[in-house]
C-alpha atoms as a PDB file:
ATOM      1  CA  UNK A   1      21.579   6.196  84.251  1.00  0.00           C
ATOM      2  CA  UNK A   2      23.123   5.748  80.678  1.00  0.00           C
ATOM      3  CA  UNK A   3      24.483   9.396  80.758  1.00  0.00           C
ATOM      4  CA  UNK A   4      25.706   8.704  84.179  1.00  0.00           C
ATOM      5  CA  UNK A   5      27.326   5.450  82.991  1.00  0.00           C
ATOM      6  CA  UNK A   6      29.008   8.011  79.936  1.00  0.00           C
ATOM      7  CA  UNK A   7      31.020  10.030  82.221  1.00  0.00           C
ATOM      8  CA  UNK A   8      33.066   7.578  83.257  1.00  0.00           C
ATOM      9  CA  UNK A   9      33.176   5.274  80.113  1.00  0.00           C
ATOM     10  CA  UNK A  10      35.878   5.860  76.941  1.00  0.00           C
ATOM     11  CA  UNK A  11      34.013   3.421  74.920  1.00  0.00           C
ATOM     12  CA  UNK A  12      30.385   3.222  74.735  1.00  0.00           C
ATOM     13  CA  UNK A  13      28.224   0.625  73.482  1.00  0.00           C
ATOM     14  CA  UNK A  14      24.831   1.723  71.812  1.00  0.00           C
ATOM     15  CA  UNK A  15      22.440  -1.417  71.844  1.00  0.00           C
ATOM     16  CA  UNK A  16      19.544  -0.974  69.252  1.00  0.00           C
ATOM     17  CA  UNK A  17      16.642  -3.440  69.114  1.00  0.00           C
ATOM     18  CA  UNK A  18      17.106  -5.271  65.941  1.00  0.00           C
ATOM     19  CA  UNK A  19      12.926  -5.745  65.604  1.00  0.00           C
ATOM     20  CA  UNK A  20      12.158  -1.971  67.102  1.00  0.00           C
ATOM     21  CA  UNK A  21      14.734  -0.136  65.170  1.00  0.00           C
ATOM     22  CA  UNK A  22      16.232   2.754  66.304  1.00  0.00           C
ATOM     23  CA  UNK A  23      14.380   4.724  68.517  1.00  0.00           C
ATOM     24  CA  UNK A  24      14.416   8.723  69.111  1.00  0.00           C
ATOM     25  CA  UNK A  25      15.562   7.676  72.692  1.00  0.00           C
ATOM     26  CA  UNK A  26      18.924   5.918  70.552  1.00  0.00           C
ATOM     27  CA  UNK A  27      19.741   8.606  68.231  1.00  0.00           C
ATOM     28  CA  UNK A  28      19.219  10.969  71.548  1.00  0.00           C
ATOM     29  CA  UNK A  29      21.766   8.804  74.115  1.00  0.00           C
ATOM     30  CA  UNK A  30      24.284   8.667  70.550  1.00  0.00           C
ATOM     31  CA  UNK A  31      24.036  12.488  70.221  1.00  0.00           C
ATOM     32  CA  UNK A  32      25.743  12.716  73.796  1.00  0.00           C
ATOM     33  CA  UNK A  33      28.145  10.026  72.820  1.00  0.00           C
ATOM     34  CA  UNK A  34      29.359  12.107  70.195  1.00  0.00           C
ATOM     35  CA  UNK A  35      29.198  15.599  72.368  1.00  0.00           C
ATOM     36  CA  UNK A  36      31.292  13.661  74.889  1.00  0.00           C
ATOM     37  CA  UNK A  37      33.591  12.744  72.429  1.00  0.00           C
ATOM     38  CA  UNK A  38      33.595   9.030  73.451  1.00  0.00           C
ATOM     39  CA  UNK A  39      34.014   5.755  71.201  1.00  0.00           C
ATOM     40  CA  UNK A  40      31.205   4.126  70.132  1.00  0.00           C
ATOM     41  CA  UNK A  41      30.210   0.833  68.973  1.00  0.00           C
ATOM     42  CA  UNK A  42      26.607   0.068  67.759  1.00  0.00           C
ATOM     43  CA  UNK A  43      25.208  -3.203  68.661  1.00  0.00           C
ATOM     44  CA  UNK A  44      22.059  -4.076  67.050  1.00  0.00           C
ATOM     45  CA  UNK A  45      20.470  -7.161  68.918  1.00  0.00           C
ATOM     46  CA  UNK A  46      17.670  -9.461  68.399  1.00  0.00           C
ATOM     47  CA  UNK A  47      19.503 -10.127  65.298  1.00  0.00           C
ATOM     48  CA  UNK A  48      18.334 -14.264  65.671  1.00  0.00           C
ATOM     49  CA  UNK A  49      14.429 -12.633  66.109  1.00  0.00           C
ATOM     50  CA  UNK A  50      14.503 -11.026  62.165  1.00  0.00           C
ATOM     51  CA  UNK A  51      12.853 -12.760  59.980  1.00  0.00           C
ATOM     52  CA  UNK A  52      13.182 -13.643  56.209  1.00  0.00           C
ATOM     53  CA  UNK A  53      16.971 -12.662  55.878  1.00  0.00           C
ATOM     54  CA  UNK A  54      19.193 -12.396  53.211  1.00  0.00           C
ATOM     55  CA  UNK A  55      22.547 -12.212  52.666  1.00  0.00           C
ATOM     56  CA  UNK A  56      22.254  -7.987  52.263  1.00  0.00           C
ATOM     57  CA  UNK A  57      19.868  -8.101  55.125  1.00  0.00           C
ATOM     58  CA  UNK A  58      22.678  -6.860  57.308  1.00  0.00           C
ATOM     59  CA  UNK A  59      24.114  -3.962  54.561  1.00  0.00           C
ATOM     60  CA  UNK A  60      20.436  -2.957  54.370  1.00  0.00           C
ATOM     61  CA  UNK A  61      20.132  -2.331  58.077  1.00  0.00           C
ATOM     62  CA  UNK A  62      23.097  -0.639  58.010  1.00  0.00           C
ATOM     63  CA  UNK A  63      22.626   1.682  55.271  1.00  0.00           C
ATOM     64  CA  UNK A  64      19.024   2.533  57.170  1.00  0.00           C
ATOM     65  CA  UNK A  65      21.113   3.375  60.202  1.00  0.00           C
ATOM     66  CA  UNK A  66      23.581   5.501  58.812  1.00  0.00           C
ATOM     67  CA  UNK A  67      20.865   7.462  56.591  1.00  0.00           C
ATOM     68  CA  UNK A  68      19.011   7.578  60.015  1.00  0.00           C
ATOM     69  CA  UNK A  69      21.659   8.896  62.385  1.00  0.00           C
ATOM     70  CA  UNK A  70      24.368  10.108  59.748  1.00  0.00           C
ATOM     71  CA  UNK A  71      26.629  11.703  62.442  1.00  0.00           C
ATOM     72  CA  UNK A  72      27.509   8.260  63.979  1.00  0.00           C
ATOM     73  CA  UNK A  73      29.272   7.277  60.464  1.00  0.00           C
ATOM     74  CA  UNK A  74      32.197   6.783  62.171  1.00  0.00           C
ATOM     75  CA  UNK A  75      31.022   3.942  64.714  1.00  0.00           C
ATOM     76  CA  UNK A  76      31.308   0.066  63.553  1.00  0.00           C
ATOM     77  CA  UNK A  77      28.080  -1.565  63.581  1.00  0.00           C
ATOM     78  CA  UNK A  78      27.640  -4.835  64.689  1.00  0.00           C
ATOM     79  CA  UNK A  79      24.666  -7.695  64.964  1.00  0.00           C
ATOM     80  CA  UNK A  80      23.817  -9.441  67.762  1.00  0.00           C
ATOM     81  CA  UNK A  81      21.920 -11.616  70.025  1.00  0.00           C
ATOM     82  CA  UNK A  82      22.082 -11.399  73.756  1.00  0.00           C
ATOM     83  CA  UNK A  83      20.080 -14.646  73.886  1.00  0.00           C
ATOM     84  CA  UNK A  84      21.920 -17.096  71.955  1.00  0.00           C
ATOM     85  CA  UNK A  85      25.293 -15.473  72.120  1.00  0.00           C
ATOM     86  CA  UNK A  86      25.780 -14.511  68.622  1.00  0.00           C
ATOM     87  CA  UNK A  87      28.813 -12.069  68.010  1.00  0.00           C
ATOM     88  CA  UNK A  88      28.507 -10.652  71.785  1.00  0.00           C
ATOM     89  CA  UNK A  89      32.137 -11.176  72.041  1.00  0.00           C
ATOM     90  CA  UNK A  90      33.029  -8.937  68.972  1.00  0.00           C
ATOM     91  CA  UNK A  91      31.139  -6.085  71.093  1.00  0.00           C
ATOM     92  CA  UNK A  92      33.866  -6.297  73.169  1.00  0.00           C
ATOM     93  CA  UNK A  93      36.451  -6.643  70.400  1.00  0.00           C
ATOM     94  CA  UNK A  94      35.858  -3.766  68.967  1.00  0.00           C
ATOM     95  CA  UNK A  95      35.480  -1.433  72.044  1.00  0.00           C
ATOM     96  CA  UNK A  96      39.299  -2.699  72.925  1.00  0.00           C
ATOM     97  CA  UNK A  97      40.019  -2.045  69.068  1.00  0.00           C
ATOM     98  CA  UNK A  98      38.257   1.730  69.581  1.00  0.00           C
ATOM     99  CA  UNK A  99      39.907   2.508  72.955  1.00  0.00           C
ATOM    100  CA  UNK A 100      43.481   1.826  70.809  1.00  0.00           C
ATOM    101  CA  UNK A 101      42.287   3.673  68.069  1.00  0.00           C
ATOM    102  CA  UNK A 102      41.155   7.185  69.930  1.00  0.00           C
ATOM    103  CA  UNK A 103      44.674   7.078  71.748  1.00  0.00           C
ATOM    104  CA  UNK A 104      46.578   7.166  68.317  1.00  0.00           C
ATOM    105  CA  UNK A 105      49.197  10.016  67.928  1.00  0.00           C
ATOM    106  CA  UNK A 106      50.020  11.667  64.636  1.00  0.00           C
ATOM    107  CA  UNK A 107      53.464  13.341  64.297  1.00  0.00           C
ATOM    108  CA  UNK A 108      52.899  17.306  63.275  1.00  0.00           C
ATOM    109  CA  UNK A 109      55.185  16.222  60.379  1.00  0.00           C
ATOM    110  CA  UNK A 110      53.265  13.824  58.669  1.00  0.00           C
ATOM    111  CA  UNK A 111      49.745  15.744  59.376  1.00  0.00           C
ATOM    112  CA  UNK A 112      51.170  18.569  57.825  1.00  0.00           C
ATOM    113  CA  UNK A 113      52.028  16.064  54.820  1.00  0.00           C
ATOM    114  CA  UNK A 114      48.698  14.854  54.420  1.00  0.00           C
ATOM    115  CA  UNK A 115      47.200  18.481  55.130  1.00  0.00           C
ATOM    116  CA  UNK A 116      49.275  19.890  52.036  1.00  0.00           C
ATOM    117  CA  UNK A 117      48.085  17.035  49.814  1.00  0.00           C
ATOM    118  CA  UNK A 118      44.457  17.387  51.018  1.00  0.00           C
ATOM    119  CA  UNK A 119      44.308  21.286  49.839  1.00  0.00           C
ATOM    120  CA  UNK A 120      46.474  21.008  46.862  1.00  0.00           C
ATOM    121  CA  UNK A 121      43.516  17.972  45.723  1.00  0.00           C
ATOM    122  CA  UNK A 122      40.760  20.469  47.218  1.00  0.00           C
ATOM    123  CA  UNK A 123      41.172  23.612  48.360  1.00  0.00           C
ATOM    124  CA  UNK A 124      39.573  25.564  50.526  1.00  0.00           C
ATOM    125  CA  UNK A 125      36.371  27.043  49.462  1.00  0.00           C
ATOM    126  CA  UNK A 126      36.299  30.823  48.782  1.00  0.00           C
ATOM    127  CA  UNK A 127      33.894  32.929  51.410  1.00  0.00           C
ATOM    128  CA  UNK A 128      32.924  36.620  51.447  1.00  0.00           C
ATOM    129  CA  UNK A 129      35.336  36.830  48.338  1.00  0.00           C
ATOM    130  CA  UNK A 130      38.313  35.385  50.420  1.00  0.00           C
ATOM    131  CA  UNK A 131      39.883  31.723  50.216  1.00  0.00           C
ATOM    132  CA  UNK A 132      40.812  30.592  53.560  1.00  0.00           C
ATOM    133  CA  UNK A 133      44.484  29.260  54.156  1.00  0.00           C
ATOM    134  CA  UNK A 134      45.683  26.737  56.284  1.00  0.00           C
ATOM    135  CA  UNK A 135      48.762  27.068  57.511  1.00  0.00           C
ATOM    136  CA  UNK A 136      49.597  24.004  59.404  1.00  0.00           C
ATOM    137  CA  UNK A 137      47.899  21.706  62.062  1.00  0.00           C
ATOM    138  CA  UNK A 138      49.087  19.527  64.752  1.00  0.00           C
ATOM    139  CA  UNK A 139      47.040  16.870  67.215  1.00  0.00           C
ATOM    140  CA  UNK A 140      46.656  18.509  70.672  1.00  0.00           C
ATOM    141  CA  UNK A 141      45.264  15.495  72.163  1.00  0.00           C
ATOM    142  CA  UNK A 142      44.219  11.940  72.334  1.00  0.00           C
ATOM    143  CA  UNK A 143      40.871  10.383  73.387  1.00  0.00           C
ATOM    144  CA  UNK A 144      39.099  11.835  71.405  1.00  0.00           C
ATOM    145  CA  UNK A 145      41.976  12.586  68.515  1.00  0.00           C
ATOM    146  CA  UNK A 146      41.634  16.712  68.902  1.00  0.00           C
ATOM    147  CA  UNK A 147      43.528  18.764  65.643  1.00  0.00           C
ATOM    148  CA  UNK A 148      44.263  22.131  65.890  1.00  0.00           C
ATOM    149  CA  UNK A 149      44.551  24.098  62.549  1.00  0.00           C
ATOM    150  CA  UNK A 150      45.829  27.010  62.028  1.00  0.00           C
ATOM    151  CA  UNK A 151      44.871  29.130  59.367  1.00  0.00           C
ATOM    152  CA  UNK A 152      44.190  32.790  57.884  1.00  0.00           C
ATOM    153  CA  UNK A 153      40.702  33.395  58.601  1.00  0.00           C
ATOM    154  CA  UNK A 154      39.534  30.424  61.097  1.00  0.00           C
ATOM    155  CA  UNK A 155      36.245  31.188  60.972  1.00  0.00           C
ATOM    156  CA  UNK A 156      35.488  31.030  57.506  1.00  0.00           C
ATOM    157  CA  UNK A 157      36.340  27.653  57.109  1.00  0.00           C
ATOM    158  CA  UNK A 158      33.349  26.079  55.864  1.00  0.00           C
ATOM    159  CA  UNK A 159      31.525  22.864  57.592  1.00  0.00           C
ATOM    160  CA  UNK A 160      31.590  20.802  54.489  1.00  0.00           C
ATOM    161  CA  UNK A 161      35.715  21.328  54.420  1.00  0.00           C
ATOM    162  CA  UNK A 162      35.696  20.510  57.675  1.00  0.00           C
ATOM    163  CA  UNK A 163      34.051  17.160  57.058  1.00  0.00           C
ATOM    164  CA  UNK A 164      36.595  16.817  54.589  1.00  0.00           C
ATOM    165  CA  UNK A 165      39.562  17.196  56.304  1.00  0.00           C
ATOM    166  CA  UNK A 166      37.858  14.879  59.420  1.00  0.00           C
ATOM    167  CA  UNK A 167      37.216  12.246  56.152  1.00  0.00           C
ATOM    168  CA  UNK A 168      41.104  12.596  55.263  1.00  0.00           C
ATOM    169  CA  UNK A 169      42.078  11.826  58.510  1.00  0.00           C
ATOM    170  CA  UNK A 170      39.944   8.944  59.140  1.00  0.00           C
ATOM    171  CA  UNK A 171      41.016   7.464  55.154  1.00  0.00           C
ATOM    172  CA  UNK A 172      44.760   7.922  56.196  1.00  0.00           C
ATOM    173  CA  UNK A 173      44.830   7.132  59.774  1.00  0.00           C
ATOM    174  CA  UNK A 174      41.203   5.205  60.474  1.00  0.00           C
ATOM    175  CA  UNK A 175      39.924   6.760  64.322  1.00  0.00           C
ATOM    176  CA  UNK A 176      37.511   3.517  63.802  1.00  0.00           C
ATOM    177  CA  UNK A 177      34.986   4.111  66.558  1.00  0.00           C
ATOM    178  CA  UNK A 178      36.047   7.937  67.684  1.00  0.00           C
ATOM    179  CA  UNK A 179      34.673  11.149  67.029  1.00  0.00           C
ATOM    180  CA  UNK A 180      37.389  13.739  66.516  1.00  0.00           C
ATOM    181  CA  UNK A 181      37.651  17.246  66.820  1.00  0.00           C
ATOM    182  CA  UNK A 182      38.878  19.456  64.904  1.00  0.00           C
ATOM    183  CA  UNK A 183      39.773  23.383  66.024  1.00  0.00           C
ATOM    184  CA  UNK A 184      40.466  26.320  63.429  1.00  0.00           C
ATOM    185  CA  UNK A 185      42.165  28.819  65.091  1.00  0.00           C
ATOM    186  CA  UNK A 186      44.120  31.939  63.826  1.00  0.00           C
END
């Protein structure tokens, strides 16, 4: 029903049990979040049912998350309780905030602006003797935020500089709540 529900959403809400944890069943329904490039927000409930809390009880929980599922880093987490009403309405908040945020546009110009400065501070790493060059990139779509680069030898562009230019673009432009996808082509 949930992956159902995913087709026609732009915004899903993942609700984790706050006393269960996060379940294989969670990280699974997340993984097609992500594959359907959808927003997400995280809401962990039963918050109120926790005992012996702190004050870092809640940056504990989500450190655990984020070491648990590590490819939802981009989705806002968020503790609730469905029975007393706790923070229910900043669910909805920040699913508004995340449908706004995966319909942002970035001009060519100023993606090309922060592109330059991201590979003068790091450059491409060489492969097979070769360092990859990237030319320029613009944003072929919105919902989820899709960039196209261009660049000498596409496929050698390494995962881990991927993840670096999709960190750059979240530092300078946020995509709170969005995947986004980037495509290296020649």
């Amino acid at each position: 029903e949930a992956l159902r529900a995913l087709g026609r959403a732009d915004v899903a809400v993942l609700v984790i049990d706050a006393v269960e944890g996060l379940t294989a069943q969670d990280a699974h329904v997340a993984g097609y979040v992500v594959e359907e490039g959808k927003g997400l927000v995280i809401a962990v409930n039963k918050w109120d049912l926790l005992e012996e809390k702190t004050d870092r009880t809640f940056d504990q929980y989500t450190t655990w998350i984020r070491n648990e599922v590590p490819f939802l880093d981009f989705a806002p987490i968020i503790s609730i309780s469905a029975k007393t009403g706790q923070r229910v309405g900043r669910v909805l908040e920040a699913a508004v905030d995340i449908w706004g945020e995966r319909r942002r546009r970035i001009g060519t110009g100023e993606l090309n602006r922060l592109l330059a400065d991201s590979t003068d501070r790091f450059p491409p790493p060489i492969v097979r003797g070769r360092r990859p060059k990237l030319f320029y990139a613009t944003q072929a779509a919105v919902a989820p935020p899709t960039f196209v680069f261009f660049a000498s030898d596409a496929g050698s562009v390494h995962f881990s500089y991927r993840r670096y230019l999709e960190n750059c673009l979240r530092s300078a432009y946020g995509f709170v709540g969005s995947p986004i996808l980037l495509k290296f082509v020649k």
